[in-house]
Protein backbone atom coordinates (compact mmCIF):
# COMPACT_ATOMS: atom_id res chain seq x y z
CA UNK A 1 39.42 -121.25 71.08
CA UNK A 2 41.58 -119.25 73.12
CA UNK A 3 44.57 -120.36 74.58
CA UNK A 4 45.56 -122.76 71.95
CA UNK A 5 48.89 -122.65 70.35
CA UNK A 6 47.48 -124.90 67.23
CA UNK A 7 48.91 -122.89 64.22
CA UNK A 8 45.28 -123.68 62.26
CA UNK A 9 46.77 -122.96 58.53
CA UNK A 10 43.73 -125.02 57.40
CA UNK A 11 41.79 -122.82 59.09
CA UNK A 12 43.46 -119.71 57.96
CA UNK A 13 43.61 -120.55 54.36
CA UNK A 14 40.08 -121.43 54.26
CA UNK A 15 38.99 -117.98 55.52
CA UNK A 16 40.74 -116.07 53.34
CA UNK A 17 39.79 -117.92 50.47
CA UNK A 18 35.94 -117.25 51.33
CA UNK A 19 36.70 -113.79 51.48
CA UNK A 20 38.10 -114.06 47.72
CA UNK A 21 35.38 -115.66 46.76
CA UNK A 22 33.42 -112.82 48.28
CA UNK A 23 35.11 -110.32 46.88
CA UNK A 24 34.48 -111.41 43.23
CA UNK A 25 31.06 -111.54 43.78
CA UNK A 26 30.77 -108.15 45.05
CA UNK A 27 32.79 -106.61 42.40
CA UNK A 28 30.38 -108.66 39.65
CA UNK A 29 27.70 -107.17 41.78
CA UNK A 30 28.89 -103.66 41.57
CA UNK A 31 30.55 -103.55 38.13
CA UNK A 32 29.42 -106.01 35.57
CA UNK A 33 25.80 -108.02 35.31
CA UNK A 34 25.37 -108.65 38.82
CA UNK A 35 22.54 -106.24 39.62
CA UNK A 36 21.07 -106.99 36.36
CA UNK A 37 21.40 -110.88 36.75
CA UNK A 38 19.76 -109.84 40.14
CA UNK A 39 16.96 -107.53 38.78
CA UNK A 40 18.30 -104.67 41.08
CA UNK A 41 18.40 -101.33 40.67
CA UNK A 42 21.71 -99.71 39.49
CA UNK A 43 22.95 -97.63 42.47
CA UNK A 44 25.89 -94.27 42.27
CA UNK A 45 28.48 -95.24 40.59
CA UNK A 46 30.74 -93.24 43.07
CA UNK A 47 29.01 -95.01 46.12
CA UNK A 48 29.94 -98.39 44.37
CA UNK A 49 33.56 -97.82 44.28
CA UNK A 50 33.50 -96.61 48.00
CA UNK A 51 31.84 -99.67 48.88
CA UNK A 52 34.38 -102.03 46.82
CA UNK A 53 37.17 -99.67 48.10
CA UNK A 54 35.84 -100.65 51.99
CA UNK A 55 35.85 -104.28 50.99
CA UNK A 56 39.06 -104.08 50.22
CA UNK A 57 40.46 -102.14 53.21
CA UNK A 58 38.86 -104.49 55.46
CA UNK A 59 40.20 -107.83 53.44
CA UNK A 60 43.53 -106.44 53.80
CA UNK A 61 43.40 -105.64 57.07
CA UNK A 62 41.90 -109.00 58.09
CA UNK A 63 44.22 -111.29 56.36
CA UNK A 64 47.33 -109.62 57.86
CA UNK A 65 45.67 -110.18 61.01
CA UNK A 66 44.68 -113.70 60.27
CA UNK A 67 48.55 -115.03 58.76
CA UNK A 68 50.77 -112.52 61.25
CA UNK A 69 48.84 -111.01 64.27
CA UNK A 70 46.84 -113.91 65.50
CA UNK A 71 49.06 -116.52 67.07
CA UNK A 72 46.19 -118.52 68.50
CA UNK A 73 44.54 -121.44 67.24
CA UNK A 74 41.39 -121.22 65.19
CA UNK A 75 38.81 -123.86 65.43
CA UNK A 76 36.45 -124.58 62.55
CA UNK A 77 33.25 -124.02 64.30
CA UNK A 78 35.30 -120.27 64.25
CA UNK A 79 36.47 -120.45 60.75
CA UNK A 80 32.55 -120.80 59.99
CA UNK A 81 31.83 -117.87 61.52
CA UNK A 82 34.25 -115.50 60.63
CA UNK A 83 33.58 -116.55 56.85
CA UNK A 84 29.51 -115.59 57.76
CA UNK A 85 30.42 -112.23 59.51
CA UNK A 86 32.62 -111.49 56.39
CA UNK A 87 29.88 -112.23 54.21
CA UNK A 88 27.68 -110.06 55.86
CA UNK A 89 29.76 -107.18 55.62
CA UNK A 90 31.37 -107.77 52.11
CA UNK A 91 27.87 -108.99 50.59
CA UNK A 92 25.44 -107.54 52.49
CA UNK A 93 26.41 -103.92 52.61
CA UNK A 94 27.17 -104.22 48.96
CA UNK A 95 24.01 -105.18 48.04
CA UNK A 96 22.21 -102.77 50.47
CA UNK A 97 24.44 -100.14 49.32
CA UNK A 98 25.08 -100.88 45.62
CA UNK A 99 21.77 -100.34 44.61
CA UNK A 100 21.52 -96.76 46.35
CA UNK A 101 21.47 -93.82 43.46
CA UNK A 102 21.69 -90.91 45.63
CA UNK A 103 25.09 -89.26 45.15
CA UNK A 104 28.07 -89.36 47.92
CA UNK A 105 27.65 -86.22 50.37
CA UNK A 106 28.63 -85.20 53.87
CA UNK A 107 26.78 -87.85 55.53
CA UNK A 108 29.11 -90.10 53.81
CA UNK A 109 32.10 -88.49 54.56
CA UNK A 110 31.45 -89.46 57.92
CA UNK A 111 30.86 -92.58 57.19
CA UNK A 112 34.48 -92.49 55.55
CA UNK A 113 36.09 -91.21 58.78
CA UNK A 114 34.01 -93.76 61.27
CA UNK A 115 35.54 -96.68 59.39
CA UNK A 116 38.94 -95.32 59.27
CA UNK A 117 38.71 -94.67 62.78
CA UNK A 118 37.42 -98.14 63.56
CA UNK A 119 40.44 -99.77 61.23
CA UNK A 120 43.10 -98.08 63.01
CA UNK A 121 41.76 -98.47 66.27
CA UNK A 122 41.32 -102.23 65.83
CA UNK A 123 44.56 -102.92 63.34
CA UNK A 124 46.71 -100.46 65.47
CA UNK A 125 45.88 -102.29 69.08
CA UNK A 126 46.58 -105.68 67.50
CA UNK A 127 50.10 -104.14 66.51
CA UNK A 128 51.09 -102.68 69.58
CA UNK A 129 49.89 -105.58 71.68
CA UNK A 130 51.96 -107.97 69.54
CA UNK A 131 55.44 -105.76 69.54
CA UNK A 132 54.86 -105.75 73.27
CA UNK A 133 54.36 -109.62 73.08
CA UNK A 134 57.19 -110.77 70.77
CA UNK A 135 59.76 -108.89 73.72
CA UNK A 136 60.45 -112.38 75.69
CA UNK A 137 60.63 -110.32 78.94
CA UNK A 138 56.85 -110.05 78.78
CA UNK A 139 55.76 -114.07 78.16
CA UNK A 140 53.00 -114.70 80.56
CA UNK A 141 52.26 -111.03 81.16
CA UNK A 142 49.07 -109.59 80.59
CA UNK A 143 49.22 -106.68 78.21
CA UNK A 144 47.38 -103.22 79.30
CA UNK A 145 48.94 -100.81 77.38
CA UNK A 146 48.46 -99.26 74.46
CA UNK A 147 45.37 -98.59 73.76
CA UNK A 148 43.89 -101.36 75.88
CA UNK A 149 44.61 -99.08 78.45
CA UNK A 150 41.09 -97.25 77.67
CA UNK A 151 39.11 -100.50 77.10
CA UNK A 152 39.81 -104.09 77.69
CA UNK A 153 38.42 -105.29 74.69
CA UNK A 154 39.58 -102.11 72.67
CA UNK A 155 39.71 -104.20 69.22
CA UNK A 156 36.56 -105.27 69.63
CA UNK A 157 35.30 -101.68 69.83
CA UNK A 158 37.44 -100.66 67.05
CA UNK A 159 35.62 -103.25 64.73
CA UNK A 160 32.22 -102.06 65.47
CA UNK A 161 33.13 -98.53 64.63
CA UNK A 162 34.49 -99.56 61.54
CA UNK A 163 31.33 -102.07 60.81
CA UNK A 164 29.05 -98.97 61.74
CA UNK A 165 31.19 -96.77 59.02
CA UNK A 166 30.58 -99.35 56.48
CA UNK A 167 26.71 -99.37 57.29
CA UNK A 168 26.20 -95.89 57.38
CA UNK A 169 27.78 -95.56 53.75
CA UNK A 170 24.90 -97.75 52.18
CA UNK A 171 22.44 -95.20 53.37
CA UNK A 172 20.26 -98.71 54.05
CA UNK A 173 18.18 -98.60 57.11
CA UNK A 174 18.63 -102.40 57.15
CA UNK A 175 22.47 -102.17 57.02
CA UNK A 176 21.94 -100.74 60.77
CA UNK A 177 21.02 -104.55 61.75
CA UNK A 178 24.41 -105.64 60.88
CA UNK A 179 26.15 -103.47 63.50
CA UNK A 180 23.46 -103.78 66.53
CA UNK A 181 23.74 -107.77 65.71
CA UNK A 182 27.59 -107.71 65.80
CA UNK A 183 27.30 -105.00 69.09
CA UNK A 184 24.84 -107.47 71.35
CA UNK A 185 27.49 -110.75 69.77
CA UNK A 186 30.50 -108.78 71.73
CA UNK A 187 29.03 -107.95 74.90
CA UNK A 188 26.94 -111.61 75.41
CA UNK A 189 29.01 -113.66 74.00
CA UNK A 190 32.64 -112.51 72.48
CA UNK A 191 33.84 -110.57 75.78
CA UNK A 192 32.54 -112.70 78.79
CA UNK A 193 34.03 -115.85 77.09
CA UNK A 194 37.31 -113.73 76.61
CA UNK A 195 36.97 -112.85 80.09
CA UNK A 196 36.78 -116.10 81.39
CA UNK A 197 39.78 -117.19 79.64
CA UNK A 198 41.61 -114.18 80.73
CA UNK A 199 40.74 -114.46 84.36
CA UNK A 200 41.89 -118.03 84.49
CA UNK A 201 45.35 -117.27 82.36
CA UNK A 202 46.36 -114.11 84.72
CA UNK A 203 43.92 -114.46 88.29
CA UNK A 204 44.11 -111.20 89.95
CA UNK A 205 46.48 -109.41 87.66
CA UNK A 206 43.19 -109.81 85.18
CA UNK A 207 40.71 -108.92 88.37
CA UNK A 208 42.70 -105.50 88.79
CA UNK A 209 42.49 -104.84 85.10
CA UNK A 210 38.63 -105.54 85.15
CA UNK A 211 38.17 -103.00 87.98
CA UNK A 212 40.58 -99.91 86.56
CA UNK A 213 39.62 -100.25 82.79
CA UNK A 214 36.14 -100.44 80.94
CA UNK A 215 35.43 -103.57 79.12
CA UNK A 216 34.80 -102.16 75.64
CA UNK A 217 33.70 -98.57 75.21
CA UNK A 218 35.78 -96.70 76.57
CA UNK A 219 35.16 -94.28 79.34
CA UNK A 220 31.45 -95.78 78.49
CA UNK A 221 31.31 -99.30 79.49
C-alpha cells in the first residue's frame, strides 16, 4: 500500500460513501426511532449531540485527508478496513454512548479536549508534512519536521488520542476496547510495515531518524 502513486478514486469514493451511510444511521440512532427500533434505552440528550457533533468532526477531517492529503494509492483490502475502523468509531461509540442518561460533566470536558487534541495533532502533521512535500526542492526527502520531529509516526498517535476522547465521552467501559484494539493495530502491525517501507525508500537517512526520534509516543516510545 505504500509507495504507490495509483490515484485509487474508486477507492476513495467508496470510503466516504460508507461513512455517509454511517452517519445517517447514527443520527437515526440518536434522534429519531433508532433506539426505539433497537429496544435501547434513551441516553442525555446533550451527550447525543456531542457524540453526533464528534462524528462529524472526524468525517470532515477524514475526507479532506482522504481527497487532498493522501497522495498514495489505496488498495481495497485498505478501503475495507478503513470503512470497519470508521464504523467502529461512528457506530459503536454511538451506540455505547447514546444510550448513556447521565448528564455531560467534567469528565467529559476532558473527553472534549483529548479529541481536539488528537484532531489537531493528527490533521495538523498531515498539513505540515504535505506543504513541506509539494516544495519540489524536497522530492525524495524524508520529512522530520514538524511535529514528526517528536515521534515518527506522530499521526498515528494523534488518532489514538482523538479515538480515546471519543471513548471516554460514552462513559462505556466497553468503548475502552476500541482504543486498546486500535493502540496494539499501530505498534504490531501499522508502524513496522511503515517502517519497512520507509527504511527501503530513504536507507540510512530513515536509520538516523529511527535512532534520534521515538516511533509514536513521544518522549515515551
Amino acid at each position: 500500500m505504500y509507495g504507490s502513486a495509483n490515484k485509487s478514486w474508486p477507492q476513495r469514493l467508496v470510503i466516504i460513501a460508507y461513512e455517509c451511510v454511517f452517519l445517517v444511521l447514527v443520527y437515526w440512532f440518536l434522534f429519531l426511532a433508532g433506539n426505539e427500533f433497537l429496544h435501547l434505552p434513551e441516553g442525555d440528550f446533550q451527550r447525543r449531540v456531542l457524540l453526533y457533533g464528534f462524528c462529524l468532526v472526524v468525517f470532515l477531517r477524514m475526507s479532506f485527508m482522504v481527497v487532498y492529503l493522501l497522495k498514495r494509492g489505496i488498495t481495497w483490502r485498505e478501503t475495507v478496513s478503513v470503512s470497519f475502523a470508521f464504523a467502529l468509531y461512528y457506530i459503536g461509540f454511538s451506540l455505547l454512548g447514546g444510550t448513556n442518561d447521565q448528564p455531560l460533566d467534567w469528565i467529559d470536558g476532558i473527553a472534549v479536549f483529548i479529541f481536539l487534541a488528537g484532531s489537531v495533532i493528527n490533521t495538523l502533521s498531515e498539513v505540515l508534512r504535505n506543504h513541506w512535500k509539494r516544495d519540489s526542492q524536497n522530492k525524495g526527502k524524508l520529512y522530520t519536521g514538524g511535529l514528526f520531529r517528536y515521534a515518527i509516526h506522530i499521526n498515528y498517535f494523534g488518532d489514538f488520542v482523538w479515538v480515546c476522547g471519543f471513548a471516554l465521552l460514552t462513559r462505556n467501559a466497553w468503548a475502552g476496547l476500541i482504543p486498546i484494539f486500535l493502540f496494539f493495530m499501530f505498534i504490531f502491525f501499522n508502524i513496522p510495515e511503515h517502517d519497512r517501507y520507509l527504511r527501503g525508500k530513504y536507507g540510512s537517512d530513515f536509520e538516523k531518524y529511527e535512532q534520534t526520534t521515538k516511533k509514536f509516543i513521544p518522549y515515551i516510545y
